[in-house]
Structures are given as structure tokens and as C-alpha cells.
N, C-alpha and C. Protein backbone atom coordinates (compact mmCIF):
# COMPACT_ATOMS: atom_id res chain seq x y z
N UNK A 1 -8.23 24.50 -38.99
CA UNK A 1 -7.82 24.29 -40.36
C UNK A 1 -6.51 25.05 -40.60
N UNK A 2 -5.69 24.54 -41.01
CA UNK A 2 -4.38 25.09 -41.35
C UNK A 2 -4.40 25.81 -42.84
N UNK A 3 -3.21 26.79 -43.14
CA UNK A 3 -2.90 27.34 -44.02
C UNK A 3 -1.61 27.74 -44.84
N UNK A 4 -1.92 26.82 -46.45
CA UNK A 4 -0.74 26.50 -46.76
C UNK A 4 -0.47 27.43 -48.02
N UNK A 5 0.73 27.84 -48.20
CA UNK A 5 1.65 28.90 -49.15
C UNK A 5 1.78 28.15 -50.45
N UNK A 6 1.56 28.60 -51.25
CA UNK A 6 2.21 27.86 -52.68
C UNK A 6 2.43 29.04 -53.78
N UNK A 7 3.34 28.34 -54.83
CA UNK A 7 3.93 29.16 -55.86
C UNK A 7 3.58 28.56 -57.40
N UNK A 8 3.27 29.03 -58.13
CA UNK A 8 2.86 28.03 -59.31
C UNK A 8 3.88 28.04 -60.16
N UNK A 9 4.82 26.45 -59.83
CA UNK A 9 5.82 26.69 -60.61
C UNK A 9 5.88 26.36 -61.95
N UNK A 10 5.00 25.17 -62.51
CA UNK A 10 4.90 25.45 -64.12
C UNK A 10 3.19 24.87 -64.47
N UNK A 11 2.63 25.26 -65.38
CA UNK A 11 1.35 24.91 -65.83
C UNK A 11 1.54 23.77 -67.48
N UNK A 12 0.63 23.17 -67.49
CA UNK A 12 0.68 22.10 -68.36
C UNK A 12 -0.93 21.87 -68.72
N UNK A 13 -1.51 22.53 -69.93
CA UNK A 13 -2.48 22.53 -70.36
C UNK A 13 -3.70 22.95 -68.77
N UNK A 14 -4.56 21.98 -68.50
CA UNK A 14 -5.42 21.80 -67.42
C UNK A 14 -5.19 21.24 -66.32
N UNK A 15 -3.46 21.57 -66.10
CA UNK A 15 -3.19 21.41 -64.58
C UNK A 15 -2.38 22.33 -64.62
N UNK A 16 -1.80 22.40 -63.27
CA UNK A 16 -0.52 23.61 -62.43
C UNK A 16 -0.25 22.34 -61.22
N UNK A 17 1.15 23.21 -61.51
CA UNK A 17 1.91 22.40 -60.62
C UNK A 17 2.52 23.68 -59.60
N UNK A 18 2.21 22.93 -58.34
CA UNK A 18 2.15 24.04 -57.28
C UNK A 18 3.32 23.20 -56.15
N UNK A 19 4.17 24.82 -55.93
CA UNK A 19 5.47 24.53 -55.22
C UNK A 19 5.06 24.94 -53.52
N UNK A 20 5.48 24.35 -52.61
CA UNK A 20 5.03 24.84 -51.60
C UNK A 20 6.34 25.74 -50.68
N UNK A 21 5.59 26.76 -50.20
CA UNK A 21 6.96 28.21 -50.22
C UNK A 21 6.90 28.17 -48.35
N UNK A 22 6.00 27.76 -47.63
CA UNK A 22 6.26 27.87 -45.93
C UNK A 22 6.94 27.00 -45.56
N UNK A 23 7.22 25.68 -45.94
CA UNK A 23 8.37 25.00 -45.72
C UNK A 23 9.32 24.52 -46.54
N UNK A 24 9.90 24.05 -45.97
CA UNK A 24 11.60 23.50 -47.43
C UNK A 24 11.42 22.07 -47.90
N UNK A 25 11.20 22.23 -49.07
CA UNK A 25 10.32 21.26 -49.48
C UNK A 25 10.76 21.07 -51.35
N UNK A 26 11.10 19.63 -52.08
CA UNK A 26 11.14 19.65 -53.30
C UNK A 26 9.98 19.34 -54.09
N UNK A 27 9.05 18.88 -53.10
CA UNK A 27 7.80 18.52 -53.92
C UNK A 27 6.72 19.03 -54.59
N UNK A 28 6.38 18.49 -55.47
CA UNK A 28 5.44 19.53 -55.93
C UNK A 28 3.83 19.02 -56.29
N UNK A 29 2.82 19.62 -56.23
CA UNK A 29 1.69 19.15 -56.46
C UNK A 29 1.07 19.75 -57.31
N UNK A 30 0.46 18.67 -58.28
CA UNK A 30 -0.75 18.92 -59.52
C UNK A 30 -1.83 18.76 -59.02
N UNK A 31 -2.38 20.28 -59.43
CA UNK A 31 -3.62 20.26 -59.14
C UNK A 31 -4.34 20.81 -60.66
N UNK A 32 -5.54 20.67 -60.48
CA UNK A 32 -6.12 21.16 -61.40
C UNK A 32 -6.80 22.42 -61.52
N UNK A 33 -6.85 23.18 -62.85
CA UNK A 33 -6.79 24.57 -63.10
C UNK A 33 -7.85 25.01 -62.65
N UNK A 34 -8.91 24.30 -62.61
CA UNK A 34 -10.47 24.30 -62.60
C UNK A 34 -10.83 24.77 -60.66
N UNK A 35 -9.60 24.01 -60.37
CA UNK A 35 -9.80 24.46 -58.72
C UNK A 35 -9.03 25.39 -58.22
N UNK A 36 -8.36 26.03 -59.09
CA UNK A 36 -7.48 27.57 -58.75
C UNK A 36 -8.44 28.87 -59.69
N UNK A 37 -7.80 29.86 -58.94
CA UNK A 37 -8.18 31.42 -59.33
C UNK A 37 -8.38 31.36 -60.48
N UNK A 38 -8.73 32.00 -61.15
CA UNK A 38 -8.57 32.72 -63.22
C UNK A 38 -7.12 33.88 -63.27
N UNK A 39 -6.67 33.49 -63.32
CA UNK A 39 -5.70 34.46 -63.75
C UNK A 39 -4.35 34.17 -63.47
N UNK A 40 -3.86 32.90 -63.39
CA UNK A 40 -2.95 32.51 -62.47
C UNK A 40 -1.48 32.15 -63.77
N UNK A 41 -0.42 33.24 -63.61
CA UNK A 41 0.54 32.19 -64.29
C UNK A 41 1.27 31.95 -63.41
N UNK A 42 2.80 31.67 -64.28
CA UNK A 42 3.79 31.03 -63.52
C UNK A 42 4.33 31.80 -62.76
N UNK A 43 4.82 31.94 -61.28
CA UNK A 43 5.10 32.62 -60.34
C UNK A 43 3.68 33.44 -59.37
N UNK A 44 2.84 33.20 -59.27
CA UNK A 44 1.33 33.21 -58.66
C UNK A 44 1.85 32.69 -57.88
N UNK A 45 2.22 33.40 -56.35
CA UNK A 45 1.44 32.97 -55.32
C UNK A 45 0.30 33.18 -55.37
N UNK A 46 0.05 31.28 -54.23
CA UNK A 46 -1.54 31.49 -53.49
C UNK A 46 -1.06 31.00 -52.00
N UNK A 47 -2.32 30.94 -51.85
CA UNK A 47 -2.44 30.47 -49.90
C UNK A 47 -3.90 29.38 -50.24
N UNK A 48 -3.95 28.67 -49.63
CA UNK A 48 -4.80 27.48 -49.27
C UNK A 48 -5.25 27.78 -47.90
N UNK A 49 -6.62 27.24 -47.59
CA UNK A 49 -6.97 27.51 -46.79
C UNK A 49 -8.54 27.09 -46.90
N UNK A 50 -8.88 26.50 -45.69
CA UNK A 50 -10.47 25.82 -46.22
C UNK A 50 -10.93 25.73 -47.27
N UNK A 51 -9.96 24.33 -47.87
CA UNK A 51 -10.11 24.19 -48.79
C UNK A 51 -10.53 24.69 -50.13
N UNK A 52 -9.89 26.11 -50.22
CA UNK A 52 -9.99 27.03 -51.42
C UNK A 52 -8.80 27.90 -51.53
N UNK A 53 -8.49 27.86 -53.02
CA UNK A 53 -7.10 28.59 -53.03
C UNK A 53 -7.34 29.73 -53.51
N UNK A 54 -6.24 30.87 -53.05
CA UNK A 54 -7.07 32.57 -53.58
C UNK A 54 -5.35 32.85 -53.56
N UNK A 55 -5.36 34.26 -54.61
CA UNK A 55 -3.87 34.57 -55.21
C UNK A 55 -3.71 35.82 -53.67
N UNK A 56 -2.58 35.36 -53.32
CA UNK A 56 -1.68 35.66 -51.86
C UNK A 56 -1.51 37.14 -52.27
């Protein structure tokens, strides 16, 4: 299982939009709040990783 870096670059009610920081990359992915940490604002790193994200 691989392990991926992200940055939370902006939140929008009951999602976050997550920047990915290990490679060079413009894309970004919405995920939902419900499947990230409690405490997360903007600039939160996390790491992914079997399928659960935890603040880096």
C-alpha cells in the first residue's frame, strides 16, 4: 500500500479540497470532511495511507 502527502488547500462547508505535496502536481481532490481528522484547517498537512488520513 502506498503513501500519499497532502495539504488542505481550501475547505467549502462539508468538503476539503486536498493538494497533493510528494509530487508536482496542479490537481486537487475533494474529499469529504467526514473522512478526515477533526481539527483540520487550511494548511493541514496529512499523509494517506491504508486508506485513512491522519494530520502529518
Amino acid at each position: 500500500m502506498e503513501t500519499y502527502y497532502y495539504v488542505v488547500d481550501s475547505i467549502d462547508g462539508d468538503y476539503a479540497n486536498l493538494k497533493r505535496t510528494d509530487i508536482d502536481t496542479d490537481d486537487v481532490k475533494l474529499v469529504a470532511r467526514a473522512l478526515l481528522p477533526e481539527g483540520i484547517n487550511v494548511g493541514t498537512k496529512l499523509k494517506y495511507e491504508m486508506f485513512e488520513y491522519e494530520i502529518a
